[in-house]
Protein backbone atom coordinates (compact mmCIF):
# COMPACT_ATOMS: atom_id res chain seq x y z
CA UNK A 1 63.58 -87.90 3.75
CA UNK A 2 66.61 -89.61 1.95
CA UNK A 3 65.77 -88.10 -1.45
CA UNK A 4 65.43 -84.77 0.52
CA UNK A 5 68.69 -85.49 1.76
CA UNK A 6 70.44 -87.04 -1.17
CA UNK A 7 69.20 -83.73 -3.26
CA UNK A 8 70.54 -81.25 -0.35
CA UNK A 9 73.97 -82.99 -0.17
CA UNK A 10 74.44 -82.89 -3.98
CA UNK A 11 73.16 -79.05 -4.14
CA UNK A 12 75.93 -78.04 -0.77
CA UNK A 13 78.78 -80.60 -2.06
CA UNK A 14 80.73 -81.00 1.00
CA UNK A 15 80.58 -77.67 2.40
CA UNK A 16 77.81 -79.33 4.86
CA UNK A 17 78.83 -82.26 7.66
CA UNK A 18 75.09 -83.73 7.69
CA UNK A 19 73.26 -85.10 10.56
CA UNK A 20 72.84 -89.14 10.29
CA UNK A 21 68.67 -89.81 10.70
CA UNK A 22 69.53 -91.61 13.81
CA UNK A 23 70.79 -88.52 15.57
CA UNK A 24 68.03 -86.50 14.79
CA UNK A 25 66.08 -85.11 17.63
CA UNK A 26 63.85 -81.78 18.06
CA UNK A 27 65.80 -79.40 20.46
CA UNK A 28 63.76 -77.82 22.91
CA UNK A 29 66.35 -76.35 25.81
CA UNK A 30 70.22 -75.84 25.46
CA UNK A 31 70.82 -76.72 29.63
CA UNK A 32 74.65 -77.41 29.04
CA UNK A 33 77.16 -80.57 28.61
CA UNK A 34 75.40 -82.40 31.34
CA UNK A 35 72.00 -82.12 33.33
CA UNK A 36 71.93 -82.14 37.11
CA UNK A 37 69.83 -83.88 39.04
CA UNK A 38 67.70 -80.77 39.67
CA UNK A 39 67.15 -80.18 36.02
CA UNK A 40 66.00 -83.52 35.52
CA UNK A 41 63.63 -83.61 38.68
CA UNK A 42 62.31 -80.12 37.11
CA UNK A 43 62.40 -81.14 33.43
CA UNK A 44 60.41 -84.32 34.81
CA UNK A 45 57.59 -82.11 36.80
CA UNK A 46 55.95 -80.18 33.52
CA UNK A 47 56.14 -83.21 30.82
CA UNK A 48 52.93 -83.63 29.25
CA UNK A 49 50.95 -86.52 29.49
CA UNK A 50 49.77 -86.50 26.05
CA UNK A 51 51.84 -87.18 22.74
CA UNK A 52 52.92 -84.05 20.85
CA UNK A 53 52.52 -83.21 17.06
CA UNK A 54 55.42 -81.74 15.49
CA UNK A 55 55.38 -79.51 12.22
CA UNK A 56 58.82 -79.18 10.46
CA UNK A 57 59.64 -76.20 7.80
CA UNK A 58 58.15 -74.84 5.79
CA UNK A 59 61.60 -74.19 5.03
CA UNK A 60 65.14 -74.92 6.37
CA UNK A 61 67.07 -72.03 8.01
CA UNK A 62 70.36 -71.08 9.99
CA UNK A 63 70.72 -71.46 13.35
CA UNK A 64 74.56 -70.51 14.00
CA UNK A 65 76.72 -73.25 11.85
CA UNK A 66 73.68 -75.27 11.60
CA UNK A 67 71.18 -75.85 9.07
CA UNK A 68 68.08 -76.49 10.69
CA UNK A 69 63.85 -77.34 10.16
CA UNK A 70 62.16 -75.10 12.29
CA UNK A 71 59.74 -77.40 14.66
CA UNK A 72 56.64 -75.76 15.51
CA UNK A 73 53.86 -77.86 18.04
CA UNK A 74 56.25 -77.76 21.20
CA UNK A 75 56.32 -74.56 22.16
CA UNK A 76 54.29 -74.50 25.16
CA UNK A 77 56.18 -77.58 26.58
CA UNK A 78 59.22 -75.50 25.95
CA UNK A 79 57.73 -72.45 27.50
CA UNK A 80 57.57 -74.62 30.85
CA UNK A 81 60.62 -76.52 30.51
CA UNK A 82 62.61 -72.66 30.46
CA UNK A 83 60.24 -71.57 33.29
CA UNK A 84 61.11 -74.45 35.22
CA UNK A 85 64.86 -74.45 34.81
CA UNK A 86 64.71 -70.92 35.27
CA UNK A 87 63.42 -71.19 39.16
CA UNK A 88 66.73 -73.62 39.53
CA UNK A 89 69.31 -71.04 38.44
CA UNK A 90 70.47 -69.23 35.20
CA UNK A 91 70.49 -70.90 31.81
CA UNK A 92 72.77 -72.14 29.75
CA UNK A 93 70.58 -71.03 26.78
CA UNK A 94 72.29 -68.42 25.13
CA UNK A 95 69.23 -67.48 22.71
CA UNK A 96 65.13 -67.18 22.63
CA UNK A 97 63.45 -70.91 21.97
CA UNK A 98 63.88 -72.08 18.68
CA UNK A 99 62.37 -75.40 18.05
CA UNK A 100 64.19 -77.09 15.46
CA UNK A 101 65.71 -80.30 13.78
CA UNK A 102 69.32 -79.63 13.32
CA UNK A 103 69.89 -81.19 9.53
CA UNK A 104 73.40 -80.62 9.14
CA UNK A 105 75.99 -77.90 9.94
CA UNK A 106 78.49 -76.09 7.77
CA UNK A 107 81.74 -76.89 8.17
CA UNK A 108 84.42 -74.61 9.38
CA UNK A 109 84.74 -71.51 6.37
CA UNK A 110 82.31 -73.18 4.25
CA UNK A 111 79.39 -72.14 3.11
CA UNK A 112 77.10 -72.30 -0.28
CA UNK A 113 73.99 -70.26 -1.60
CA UNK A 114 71.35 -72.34 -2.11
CA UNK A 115 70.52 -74.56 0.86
CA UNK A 116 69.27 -71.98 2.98
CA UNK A 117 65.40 -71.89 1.97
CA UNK A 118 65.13 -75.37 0.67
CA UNK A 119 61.36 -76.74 1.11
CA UNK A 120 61.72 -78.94 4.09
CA UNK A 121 58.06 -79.78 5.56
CA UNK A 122 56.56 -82.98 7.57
CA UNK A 123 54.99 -83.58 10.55
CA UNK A 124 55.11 -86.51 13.11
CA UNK A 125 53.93 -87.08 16.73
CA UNK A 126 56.56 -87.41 19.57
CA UNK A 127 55.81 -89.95 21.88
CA UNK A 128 58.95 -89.83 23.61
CA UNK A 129 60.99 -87.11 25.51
CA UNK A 130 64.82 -87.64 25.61
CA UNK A 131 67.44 -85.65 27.92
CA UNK A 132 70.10 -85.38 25.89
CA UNK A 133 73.90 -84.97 27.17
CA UNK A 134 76.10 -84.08 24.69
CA UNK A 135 79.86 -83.50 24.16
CA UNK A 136 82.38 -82.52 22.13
CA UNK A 137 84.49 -85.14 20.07
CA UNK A 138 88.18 -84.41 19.06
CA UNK A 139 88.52 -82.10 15.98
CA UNK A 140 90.62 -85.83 14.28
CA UNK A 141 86.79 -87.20 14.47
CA UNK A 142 84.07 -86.28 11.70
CA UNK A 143 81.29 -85.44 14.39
CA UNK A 144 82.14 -82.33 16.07
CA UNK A 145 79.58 -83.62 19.03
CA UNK A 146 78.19 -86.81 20.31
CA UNK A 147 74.76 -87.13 22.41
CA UNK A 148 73.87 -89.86 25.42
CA UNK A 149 70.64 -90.54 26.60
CA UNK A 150 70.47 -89.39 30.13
CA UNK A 151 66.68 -90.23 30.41
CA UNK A 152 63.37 -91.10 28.52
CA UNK A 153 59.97 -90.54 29.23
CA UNK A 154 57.37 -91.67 27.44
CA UNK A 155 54.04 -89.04 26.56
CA UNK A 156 50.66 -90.43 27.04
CA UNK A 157 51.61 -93.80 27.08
CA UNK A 158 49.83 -93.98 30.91
């Protein structure tokens, strides 16, 4: 991962804010700034019991500003989760499902050939399911957003 990393950042320069390793999460549903306490009940109500394998890549791709690993193995679980939030009211999803690591995203004008379509492959089992809330930080501060853990459940640690 960090000579992945250290060989991306000196191929984009700093055309590319990048996403510290202890921020990284798999996305699986866009539900807004801050779940309600329906979304949770529902987002609780179609977890699996079992751990989940998750394949990144082959190859990273754009996703909006962001340069992202496509994460393939949780598509089903996402497939409820939008079903499920779905029977609560609309979503805040603007887009089809697109499970995916964010890496890094460009920042504002930037952008360089190259990155795009960098081999970017692994696989690892989620154990855990985090409800993210995030926000946005003021443009002065070098993360344009900043995420708090809302709730954790464990999979198939029964």
């Amino acid at each position: 991962y960090l000579a992945l990393t250290r060989a991306l950042a000196s191929a984009a320069g700093d055309d590319v804010r990048w996403s510290p390793p202890d921020r990284n999460h798999v996305t699986q549903h866009y539900i807004g700034a801050a779940p309600s306490a329906p979304e949770v009940e529902a987002i609780e109500g179609i977890l699996p019991a079992e751990p989940v394998t998750i394949e990144l890549g082959p190859r990273l791709v754009e996703l909006g500003s962001a340069i992202v690993a496509p994460a393939a193995g949780a598509e089903a679980l996402a497939g409820r989760l939008s079903r499920a939030l779905a029977a609560i009211g609309p979503s805040a999803q603007e887009r089809p499902f697109l499970g995916h690591l964010t890496i890094g995203r460009w920042r504002r004008g930037r952008h360089r050939e190259g990155v795009v379509g960098w081999p970017y492959a692994g696989r690892f089992t989620a154990t855990a399911f985090e409800l993210l809330a995030s926000g946005r930080r003021p443009e002065s501060e070098q993360r344009a957003s900043h995420y708090r853990t809302v709730r954790t459940w464990s999979l198939g640690a029964g």
